[in-house]
N, C-alpha and C. Protein backbone atom coordinates (compact mmCIF):
# COMPACT_ATOMS: atom_id res chain seq x y z
N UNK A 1 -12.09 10.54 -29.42
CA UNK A 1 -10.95 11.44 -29.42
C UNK A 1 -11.38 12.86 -29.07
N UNK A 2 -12.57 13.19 -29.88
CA UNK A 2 -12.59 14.60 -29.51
C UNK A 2 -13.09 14.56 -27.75
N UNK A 3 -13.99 13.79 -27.52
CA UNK A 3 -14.38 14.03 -25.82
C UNK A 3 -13.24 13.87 -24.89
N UNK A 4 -12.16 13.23 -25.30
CA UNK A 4 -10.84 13.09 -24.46
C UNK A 4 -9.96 14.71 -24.59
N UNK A 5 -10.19 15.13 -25.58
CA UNK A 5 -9.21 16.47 -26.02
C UNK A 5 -10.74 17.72 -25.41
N UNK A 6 -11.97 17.57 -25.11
CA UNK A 6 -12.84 18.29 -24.42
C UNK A 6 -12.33 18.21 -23.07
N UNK A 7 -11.94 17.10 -22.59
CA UNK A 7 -12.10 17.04 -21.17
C UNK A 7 -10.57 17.49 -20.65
N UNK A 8 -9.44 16.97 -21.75
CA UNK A 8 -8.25 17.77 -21.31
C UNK A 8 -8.40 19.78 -20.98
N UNK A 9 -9.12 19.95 -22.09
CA UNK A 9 -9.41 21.32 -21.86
C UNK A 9 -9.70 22.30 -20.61
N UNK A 10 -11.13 21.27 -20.57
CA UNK A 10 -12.04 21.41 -19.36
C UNK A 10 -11.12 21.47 -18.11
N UNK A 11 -10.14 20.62 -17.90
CA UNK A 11 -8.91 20.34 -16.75
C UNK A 11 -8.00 21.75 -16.81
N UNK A 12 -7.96 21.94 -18.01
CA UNK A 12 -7.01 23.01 -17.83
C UNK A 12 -7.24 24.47 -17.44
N UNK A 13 -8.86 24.43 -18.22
CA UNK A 13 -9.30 25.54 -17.63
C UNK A 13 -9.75 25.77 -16.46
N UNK A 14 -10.14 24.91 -15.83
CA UNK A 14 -10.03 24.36 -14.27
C UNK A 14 -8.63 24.68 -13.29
N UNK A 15 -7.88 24.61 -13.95
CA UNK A 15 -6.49 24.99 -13.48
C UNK A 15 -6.26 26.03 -13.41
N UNK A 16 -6.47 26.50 -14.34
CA UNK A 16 -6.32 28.27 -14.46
C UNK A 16 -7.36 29.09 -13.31
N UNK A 17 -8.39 28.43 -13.69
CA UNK A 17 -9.38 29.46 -12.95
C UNK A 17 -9.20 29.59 -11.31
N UNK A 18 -8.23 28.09 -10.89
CA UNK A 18 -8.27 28.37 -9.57
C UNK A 18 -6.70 28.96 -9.33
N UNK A 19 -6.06 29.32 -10.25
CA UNK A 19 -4.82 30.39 -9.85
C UNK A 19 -5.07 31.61 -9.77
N UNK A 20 -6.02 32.50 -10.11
CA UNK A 20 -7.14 33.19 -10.68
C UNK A 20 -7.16 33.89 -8.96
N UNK A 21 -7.32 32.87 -8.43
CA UNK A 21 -7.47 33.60 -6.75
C UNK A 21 -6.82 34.95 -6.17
N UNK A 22 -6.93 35.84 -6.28
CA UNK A 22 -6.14 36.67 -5.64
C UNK A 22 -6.00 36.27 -3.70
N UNK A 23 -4.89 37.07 -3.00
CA UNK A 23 -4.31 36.75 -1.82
C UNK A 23 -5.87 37.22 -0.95
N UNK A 24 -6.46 38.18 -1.25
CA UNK A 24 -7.81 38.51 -0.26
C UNK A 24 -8.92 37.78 -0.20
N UNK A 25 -8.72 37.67 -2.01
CA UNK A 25 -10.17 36.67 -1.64
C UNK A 25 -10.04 35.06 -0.99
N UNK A 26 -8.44 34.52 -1.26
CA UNK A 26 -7.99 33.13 -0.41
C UNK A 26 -8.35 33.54 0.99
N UNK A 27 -8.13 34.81 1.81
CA UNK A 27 -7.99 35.27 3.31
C UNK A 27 -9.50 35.08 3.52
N UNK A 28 -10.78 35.58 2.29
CA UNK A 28 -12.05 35.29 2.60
C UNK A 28 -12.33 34.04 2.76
N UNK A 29 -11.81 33.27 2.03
CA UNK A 29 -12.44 31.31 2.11
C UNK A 29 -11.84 30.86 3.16
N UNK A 30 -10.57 31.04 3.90
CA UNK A 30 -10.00 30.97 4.81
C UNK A 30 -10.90 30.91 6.39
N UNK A 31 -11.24 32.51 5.97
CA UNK A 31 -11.98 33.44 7.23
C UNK A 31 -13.37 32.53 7.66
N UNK A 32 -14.13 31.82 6.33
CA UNK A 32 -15.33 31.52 6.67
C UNK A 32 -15.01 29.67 6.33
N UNK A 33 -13.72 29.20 6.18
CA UNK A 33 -13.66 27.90 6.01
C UNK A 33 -14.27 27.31 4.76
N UNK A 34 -14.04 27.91 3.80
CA UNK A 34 -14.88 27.66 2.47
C UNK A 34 -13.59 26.96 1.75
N UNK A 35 -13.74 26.46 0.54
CA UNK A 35 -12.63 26.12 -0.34
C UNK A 35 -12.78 26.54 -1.92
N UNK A 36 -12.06 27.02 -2.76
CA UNK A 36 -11.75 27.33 -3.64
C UNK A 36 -12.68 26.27 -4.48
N UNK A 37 -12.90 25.40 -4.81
CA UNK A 37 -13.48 24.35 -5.06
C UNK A 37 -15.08 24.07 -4.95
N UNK A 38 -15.56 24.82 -3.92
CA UNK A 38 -16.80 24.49 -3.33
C UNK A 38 -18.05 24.94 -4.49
N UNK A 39 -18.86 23.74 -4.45
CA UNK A 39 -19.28 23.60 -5.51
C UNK A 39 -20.60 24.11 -5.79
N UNK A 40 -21.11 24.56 -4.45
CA UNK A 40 -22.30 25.27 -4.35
C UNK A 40 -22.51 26.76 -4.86
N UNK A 41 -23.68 27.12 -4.87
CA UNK A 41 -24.19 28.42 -5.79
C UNK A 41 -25.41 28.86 -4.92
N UNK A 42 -25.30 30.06 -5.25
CA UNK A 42 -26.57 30.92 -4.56
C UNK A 42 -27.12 31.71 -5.74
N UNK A 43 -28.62 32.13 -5.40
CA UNK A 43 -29.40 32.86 -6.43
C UNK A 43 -30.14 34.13 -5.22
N UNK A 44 -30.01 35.34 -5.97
CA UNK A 44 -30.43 36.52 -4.73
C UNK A 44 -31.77 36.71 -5.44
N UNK A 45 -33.04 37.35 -4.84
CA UNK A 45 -34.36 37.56 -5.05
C UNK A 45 -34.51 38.41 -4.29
N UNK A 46 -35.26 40.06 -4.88
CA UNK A 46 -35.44 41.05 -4.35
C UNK A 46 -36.82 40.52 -2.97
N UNK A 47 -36.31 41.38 -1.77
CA UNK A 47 -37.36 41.29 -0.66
C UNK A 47 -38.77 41.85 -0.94
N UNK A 48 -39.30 40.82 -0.40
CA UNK A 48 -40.95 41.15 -0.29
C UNK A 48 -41.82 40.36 0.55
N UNK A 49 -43.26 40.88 0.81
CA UNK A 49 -43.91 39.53 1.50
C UNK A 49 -44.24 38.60 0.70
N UNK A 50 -43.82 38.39 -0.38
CA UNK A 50 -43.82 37.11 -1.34
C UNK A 50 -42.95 36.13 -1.26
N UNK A 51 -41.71 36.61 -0.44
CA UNK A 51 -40.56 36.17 -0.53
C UNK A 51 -40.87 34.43 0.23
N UNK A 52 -40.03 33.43 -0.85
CA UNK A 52 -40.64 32.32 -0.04
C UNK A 52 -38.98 31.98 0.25
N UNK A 53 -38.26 32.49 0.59
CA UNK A 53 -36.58 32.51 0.98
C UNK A 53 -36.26 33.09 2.35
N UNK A 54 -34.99 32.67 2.77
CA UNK A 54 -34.55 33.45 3.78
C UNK A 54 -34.39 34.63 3.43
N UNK A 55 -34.85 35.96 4.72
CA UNK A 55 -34.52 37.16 3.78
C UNK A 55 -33.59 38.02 4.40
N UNK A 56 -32.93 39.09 4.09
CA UNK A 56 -31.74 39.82 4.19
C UNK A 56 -31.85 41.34 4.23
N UNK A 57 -31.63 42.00 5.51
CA UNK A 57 -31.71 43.70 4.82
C UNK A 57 -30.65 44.13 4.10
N UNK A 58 -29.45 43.55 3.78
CA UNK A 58 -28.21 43.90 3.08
C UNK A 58 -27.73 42.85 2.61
N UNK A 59 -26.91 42.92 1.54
CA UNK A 59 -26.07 41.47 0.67
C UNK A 59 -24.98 40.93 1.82
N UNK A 60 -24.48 41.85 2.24
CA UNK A 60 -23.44 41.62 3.37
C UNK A 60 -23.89 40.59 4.17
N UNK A 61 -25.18 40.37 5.15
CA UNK A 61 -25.58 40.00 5.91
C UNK A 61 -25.67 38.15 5.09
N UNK A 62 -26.53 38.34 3.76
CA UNK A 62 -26.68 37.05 2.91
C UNK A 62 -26.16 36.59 2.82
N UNK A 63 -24.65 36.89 2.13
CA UNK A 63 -23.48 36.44 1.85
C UNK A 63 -22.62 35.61 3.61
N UNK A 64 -22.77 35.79 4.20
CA UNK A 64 -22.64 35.58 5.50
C UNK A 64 -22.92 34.60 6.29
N UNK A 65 -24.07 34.70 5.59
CA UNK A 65 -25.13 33.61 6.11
C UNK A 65 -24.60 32.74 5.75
N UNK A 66 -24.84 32.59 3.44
CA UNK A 66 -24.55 31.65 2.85
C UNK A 66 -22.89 31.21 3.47
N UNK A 67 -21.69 31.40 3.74
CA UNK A 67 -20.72 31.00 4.58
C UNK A 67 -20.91 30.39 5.11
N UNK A 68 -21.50 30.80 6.50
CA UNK A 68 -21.84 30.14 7.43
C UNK A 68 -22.97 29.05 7.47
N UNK A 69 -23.73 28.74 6.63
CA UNK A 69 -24.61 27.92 6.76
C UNK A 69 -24.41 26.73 7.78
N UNK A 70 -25.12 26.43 8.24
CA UNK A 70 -24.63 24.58 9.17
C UNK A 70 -25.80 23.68 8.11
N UNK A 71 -26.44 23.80 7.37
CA UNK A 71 -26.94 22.88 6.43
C UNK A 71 -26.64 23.24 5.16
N UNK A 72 -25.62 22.78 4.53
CA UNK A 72 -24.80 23.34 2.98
C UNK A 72 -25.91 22.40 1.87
N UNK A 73 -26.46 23.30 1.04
CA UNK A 73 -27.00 23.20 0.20
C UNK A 73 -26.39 23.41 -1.09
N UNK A 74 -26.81 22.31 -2.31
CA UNK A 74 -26.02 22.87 -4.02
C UNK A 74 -26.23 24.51 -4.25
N UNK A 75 -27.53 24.61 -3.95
CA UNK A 75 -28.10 25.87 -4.56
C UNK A 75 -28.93 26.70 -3.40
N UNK A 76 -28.23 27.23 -2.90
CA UNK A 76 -29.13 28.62 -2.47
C UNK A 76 -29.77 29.50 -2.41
N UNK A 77 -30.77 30.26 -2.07
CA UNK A 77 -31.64 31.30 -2.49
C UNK A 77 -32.20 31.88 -1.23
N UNK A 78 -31.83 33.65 -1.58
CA UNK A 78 -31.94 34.46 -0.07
C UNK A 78 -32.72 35.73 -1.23
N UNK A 79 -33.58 36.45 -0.20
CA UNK A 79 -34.44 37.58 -0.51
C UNK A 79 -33.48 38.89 0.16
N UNK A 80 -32.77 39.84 -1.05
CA UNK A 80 -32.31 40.71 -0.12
C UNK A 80 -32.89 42.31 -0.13
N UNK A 81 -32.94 43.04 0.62
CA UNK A 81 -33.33 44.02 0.08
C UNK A 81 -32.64 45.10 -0.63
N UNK A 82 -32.79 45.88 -1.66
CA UNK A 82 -32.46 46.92 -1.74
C UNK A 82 -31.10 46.04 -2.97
N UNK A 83 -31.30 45.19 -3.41
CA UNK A 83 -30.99 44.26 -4.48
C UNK A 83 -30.43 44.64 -5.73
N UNK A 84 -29.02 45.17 -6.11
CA UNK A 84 -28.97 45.84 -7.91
C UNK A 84 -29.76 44.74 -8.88
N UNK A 85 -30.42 45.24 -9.45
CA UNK A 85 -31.09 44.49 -10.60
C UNK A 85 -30.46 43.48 -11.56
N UNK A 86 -29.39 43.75 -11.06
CA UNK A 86 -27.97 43.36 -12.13
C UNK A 86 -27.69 41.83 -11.41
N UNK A 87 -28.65 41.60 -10.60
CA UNK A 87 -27.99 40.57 -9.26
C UNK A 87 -29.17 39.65 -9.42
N UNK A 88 -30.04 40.17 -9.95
CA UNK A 88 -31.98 39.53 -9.43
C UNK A 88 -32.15 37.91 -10.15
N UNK A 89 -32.31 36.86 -9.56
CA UNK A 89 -32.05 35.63 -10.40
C UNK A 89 -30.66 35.29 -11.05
N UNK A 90 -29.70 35.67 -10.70
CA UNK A 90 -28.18 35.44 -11.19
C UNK A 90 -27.66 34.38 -10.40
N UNK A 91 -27.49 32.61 -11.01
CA UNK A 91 -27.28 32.03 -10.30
C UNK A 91 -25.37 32.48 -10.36
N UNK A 92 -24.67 32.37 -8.48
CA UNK A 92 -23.19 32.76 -8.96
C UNK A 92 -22.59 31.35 -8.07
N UNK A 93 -21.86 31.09 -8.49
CA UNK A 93 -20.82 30.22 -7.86
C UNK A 93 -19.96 30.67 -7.17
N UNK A 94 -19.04 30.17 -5.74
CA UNK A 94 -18.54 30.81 -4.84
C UNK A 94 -17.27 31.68 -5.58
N UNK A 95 -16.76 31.71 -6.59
CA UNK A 95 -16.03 32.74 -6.51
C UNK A 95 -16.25 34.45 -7.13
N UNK A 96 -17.30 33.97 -7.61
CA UNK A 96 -18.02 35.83 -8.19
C UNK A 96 -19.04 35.68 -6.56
N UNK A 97 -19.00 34.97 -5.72
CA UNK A 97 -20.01 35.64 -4.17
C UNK A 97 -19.00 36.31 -3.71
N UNK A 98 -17.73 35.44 -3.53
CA UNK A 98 -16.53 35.99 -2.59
C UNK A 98 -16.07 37.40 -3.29
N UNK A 99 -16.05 37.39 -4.81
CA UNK A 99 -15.76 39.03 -4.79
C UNK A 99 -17.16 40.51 -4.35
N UNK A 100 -18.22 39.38 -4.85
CA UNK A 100 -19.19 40.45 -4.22
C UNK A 100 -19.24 41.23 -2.50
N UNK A 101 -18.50 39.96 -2.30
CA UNK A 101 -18.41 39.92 -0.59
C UNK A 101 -17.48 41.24 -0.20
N UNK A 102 -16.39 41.26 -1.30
CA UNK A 102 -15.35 41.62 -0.88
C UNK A 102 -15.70 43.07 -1.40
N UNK A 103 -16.69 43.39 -2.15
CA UNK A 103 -16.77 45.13 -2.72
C UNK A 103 -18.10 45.53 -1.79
N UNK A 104 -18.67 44.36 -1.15
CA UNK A 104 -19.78 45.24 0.26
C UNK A 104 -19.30 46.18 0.99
């Protein structure tokens, strides 16, 4: 009983989160053919010659990439430079990328 009344939850909050969309950021998933849904995640890592990632002189450019990819991966990981600390190892799921996207 209780895992049936967990998983109703889980549905609902699922529901919610994808009304949650505002009209710009739908025009972003749109723009790059993404879906509200998409289940993949990216992780950013400050640039260096250590970097064993694709690397990036701006988030703009990363974020871009990750869109566009032609080989879609669960989990992503790009080296960018010049990186807020606030970002460094933060795995995000596509809808906190698409707002990052959207305050570049």
């Amino acid at each position: 009983m209780r895992v049936f009344v967990f998983v109703i939850l889980l549905l609902c909050n699922q529901a919610k989160a994808q009304d949650s969309w505002t009209e710009e950021e739908k025009r972003v998933l749109d723009r790059f053919g993404l879906r509200q849904d998409d289940p993949r995640g990216v992780i950013f890592w400050p640039s260096g010659d250590d970097c064993a990632f694709e690397s990036h002189n701006d988030m703009r450019s990363a974020l871009e990439s990750f869109f566009t990819a032609s080989m879609k991966k669960d989990l992503t990981e790009y080296c960018v430079s010049q990186l807020p600390e606030k970002m460094v190892g933060m795995p995000m799921d596509i809808h906190r990328v698409v707002l990052i996207y959207l305050t570049e």
